[in-house]
C-alpha atoms as a PDB file:
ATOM      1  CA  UNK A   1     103.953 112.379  61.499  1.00  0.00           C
ATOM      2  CA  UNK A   2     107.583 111.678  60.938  1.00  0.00           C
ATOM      3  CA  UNK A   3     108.319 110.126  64.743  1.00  0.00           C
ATOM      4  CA  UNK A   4     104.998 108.896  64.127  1.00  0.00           C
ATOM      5  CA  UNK A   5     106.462 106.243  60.998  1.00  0.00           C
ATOM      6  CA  UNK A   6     109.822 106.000  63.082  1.00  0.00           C
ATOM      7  CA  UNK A   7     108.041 104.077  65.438  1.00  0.00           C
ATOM      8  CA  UNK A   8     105.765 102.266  63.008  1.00  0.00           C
ATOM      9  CA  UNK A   9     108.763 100.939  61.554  1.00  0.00           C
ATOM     10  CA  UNK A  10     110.575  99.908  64.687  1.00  0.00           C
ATOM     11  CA  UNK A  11     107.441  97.995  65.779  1.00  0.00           C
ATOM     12  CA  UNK A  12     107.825  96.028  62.223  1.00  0.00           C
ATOM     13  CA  UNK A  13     111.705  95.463  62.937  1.00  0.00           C
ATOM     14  CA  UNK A  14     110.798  93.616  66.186  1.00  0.00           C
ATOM     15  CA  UNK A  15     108.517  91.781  65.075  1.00  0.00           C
ATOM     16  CA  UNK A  16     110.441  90.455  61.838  1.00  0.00           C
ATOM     17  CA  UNK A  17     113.726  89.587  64.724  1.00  0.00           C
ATOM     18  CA  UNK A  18     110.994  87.894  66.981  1.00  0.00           C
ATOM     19  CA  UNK A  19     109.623  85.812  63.960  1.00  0.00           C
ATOM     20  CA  UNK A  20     112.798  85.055  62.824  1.00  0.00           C
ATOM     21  CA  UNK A  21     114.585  83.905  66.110  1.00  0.00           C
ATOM     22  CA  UNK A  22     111.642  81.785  66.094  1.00  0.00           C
ATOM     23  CA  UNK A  23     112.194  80.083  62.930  1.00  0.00           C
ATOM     24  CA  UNK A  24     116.052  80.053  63.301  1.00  0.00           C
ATOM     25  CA  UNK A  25     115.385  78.324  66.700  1.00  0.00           C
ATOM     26  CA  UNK A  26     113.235  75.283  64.744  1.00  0.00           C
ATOM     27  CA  UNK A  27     109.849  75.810  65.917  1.00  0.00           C
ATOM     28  CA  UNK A  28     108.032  78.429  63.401  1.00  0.00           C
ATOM     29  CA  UNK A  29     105.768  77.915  60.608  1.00  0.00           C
ATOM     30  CA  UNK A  30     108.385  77.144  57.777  1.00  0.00           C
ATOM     31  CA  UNK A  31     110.549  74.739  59.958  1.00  0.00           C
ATOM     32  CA  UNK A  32     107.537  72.785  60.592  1.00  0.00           C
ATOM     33  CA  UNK A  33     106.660  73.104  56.898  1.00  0.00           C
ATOM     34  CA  UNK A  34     109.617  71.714  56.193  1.00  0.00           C
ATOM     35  CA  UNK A  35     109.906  69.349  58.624  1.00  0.00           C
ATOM     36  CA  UNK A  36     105.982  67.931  57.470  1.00  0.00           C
ATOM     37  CA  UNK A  37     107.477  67.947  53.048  1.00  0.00           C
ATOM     38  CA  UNK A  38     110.591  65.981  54.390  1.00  0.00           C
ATOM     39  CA  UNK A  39     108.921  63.497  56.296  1.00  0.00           C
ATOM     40  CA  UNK A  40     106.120  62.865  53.710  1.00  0.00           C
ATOM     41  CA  UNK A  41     108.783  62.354  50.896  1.00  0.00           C
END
């Protein structure tokens, strides 16, 4: 049970440094969100 959460929680922690190297890089959600709200105003 306890490796069993280990794992769980590594699995989160690569998915939050994938999402976020994709945002940092300029082409995730928010960047485009922001891109869209800067362009419009």
């Amino acid at each position: 049970m306890n490796f069993n959460l280990s794992e769980k929680k590594k699995k989160i922690l690569l998915i939050i440094v994938v999402v976020a190297a994709i945002e940092f890089s300029g082409y995730g959600f928010f960047a485009t969100l922001f891109r869209l709200i800067k362009s419009v105003s």
